[in-house]
Structures are given as structure tokens and as C-alpha cells.
N, C-alpha and C. Protein backbone atom coordinates (compact mmCIF):
# COMPACT_ATOMS: atom_id res chain seq x y z
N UNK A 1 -24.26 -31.01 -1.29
CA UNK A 1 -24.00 -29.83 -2.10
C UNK A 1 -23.78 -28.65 -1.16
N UNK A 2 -22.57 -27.49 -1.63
CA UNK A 2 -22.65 -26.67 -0.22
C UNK A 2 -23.74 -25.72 -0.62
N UNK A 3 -23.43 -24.77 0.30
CA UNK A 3 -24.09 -23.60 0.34
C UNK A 3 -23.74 -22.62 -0.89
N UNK A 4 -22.77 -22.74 -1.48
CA UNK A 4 -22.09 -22.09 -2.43
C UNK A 4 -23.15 -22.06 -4.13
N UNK A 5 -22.96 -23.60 -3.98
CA UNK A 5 -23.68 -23.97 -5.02
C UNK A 5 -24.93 -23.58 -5.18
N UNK A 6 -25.79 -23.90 -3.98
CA UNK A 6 -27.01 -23.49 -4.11
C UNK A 6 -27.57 -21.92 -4.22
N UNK A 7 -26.55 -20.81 -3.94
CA UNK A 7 -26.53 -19.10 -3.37
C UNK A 7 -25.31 -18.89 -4.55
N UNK A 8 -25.70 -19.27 -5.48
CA UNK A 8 -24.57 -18.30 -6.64
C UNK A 8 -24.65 -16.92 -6.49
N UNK A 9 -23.42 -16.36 -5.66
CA UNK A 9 -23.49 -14.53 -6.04
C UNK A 9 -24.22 -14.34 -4.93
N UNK A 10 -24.45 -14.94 -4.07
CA UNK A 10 -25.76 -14.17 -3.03
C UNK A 10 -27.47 -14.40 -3.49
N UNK A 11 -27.48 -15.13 -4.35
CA UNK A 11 -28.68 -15.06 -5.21
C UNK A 11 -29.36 -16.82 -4.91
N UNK A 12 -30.60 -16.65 -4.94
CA UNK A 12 -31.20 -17.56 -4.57
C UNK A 12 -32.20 -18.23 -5.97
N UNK A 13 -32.71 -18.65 -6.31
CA UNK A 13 -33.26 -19.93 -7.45
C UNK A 13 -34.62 -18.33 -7.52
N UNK A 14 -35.19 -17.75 -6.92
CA UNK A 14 -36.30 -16.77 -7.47
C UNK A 14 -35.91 -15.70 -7.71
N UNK A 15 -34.62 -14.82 -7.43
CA UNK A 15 -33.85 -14.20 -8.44
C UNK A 15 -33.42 -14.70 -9.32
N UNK A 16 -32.96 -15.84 -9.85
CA UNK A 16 -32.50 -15.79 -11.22
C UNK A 16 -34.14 -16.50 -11.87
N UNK A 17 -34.10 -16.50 -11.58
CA UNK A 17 -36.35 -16.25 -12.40
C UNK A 17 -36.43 -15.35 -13.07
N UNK A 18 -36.47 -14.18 -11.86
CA UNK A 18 -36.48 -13.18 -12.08
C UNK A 18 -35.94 -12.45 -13.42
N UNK A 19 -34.85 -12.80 -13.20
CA UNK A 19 -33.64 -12.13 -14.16
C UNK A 19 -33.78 -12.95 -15.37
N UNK A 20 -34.18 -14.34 -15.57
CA UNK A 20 -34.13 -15.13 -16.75
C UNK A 20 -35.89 -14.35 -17.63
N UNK A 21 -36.84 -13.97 -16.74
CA UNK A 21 -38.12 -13.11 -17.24
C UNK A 21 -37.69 -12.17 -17.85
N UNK A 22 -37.21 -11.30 -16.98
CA UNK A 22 -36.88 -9.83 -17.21
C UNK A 22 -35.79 -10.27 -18.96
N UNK A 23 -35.13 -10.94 -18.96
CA UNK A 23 -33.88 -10.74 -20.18
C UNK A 23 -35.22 -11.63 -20.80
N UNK A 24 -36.13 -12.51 -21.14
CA UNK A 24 -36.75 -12.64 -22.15
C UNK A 24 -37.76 -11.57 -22.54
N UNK A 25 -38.03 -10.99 -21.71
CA UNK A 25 -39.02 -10.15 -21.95
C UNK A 25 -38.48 -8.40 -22.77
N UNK A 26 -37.27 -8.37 -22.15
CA UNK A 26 -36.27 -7.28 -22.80
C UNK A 26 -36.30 -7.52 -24.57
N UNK A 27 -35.53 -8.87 -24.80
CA UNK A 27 -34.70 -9.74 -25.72
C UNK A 27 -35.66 -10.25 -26.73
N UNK A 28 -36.52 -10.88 -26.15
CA UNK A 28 -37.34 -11.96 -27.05
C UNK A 28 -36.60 -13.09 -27.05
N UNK A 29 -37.92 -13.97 -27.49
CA UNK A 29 -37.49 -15.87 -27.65
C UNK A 29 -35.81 -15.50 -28.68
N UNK A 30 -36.73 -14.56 -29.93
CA UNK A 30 -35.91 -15.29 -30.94
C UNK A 30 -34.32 -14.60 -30.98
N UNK A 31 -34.21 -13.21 -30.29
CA UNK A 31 -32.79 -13.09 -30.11
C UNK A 31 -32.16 -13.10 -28.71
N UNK A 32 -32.76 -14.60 -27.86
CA UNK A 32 -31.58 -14.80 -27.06
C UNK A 32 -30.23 -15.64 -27.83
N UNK A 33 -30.75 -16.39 -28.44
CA UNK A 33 -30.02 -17.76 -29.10
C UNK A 33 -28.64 -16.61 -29.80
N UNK A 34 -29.07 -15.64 -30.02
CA UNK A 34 -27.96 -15.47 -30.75
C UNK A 34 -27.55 -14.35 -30.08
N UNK A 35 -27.68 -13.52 -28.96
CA UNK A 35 -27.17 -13.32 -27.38
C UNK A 35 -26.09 -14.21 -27.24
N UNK A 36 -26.53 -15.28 -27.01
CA UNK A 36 -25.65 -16.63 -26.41
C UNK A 36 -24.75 -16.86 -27.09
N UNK A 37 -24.91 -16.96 -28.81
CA UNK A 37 -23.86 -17.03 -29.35
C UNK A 37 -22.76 -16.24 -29.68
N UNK A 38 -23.10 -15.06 -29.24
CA UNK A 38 -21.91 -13.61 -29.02
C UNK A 38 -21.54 -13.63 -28.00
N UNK A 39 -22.33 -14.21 -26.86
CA UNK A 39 -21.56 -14.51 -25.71
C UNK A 39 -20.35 -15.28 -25.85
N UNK A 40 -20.82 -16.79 -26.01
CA UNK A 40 -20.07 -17.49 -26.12
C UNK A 40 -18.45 -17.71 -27.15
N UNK A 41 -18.86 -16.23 -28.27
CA UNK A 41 -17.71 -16.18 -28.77
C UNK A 41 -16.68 -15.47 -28.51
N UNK A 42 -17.34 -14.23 -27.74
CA UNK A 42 -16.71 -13.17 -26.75
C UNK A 42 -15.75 -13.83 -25.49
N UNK A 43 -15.88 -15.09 -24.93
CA UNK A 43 -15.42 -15.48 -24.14
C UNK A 43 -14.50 -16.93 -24.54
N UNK A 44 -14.74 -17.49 -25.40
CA UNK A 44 -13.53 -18.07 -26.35
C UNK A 44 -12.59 -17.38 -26.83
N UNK A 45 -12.66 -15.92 -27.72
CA UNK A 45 -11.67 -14.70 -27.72
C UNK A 45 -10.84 -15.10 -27.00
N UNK A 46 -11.53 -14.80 -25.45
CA UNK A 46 -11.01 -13.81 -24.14
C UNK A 46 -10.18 -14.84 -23.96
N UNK A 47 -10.49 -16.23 -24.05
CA UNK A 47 -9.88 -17.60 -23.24
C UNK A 47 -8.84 -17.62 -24.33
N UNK A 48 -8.89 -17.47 -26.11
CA UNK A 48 -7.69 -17.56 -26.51
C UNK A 48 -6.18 -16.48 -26.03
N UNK A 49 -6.76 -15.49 -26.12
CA UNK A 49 -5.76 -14.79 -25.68
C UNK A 49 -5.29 -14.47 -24.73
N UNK A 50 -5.70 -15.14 -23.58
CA UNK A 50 -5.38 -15.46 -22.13
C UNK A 50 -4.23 -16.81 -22.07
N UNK A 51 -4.51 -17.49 -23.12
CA UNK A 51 -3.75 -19.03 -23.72
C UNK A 51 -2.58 -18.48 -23.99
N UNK A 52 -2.55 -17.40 -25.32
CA UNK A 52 -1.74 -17.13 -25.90
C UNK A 52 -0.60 -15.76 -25.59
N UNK A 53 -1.11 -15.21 -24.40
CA UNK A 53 -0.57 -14.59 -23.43
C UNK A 53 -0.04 -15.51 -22.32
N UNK A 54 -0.70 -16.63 -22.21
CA UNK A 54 0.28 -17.92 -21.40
C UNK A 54 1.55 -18.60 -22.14
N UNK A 55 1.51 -18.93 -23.15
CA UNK A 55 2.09 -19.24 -24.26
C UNK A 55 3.29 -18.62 -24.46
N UNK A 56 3.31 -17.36 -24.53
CA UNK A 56 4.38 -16.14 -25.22
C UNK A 56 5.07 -16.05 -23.62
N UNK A 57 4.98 -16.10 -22.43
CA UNK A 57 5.22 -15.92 -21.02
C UNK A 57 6.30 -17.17 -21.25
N UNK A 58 5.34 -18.29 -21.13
CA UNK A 58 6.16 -19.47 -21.18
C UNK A 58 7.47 -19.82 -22.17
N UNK A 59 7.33 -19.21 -23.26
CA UNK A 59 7.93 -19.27 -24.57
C UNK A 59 9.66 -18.54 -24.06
N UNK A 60 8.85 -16.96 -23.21
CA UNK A 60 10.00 -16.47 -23.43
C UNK A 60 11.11 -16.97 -21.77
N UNK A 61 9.98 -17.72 -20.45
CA UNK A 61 10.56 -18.23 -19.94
C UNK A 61 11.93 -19.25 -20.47
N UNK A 62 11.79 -19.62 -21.46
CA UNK A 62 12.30 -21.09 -21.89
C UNK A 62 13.75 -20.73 -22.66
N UNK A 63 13.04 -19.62 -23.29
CA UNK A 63 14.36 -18.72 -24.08
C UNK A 63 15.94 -18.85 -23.30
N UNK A 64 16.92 -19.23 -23.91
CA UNK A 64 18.39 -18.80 -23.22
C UNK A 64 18.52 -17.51 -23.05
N UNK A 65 19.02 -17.03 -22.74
CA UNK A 65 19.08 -15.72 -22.52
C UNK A 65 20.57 -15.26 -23.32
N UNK A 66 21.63 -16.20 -23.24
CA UNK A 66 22.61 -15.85 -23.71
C UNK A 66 22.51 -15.69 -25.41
N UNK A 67 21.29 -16.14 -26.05
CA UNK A 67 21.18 -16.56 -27.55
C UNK A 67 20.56 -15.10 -27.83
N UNK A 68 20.14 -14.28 -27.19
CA UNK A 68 19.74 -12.95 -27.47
C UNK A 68 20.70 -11.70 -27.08
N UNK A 69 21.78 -11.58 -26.65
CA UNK A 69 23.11 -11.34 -26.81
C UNK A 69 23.65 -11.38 -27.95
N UNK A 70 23.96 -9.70 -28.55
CA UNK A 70 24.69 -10.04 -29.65
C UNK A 70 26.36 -9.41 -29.66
């Protein structure tokens, strides 16, 4: 495993302790779960319209060009 893996960010396994305490103790048990789930929908959003900004790129790559000529 490299070094990468193990030092996410510069950060070592007792900082993110740290940081996983500190956000329960902020948050509580009962609203991380749904933290996570605004996370996780916030970043499906982000990933659709990153798709669909790939999509419309590609779309208009493909386009003739002469068929939009009038």
C-alpha cells in the first residue's frame, strides 16, 4: 500500500479520530445519517450535471455543422 493511501491529505489515522469526535460531538448520533444523506445527494447532483455537461459537449461535437446553416 503506498504512502498515499495511508496519509490522505497529509493526515494520519489520529486526525481523522479526531475529526470523526469532533463532527459527532457537534452533530449527534442521530443527525449524521442524514448529513450523509445530503451529502451524498449533493454530489450525485454535481456528478449528474458534470455527465450532462459531458453529454451536450459531445452531442454538439457530433453535430454537422453544415445542417445548422441556413
Amino acid at each position: 500500500m503506498s504512502t498515499f493511501h495511508l496519509l490522505v491529505f497529509g493526515m494520519g489515522g489520529q486526525e481523522w479520530i479526531w475529526i470523526l469526535v469532533l463532527v459527532l460531538l457537534l452533530f449527534g448520533g442521530k443527525k449524521i445519517p442524514e448529513l450523509m444523506r445530503g451529502l451524498g445527494r449533493g454530489v450525485r447532483e454535481f456528478q449528474d450535471a458534470k455527465n450532462n455537461v459531458g453529454n451536450e459537449i459531445r452531442k454538439g461535437m457530433n453535430e454537422d455543422p453544415k445542417s445548422n446553416k441556413e
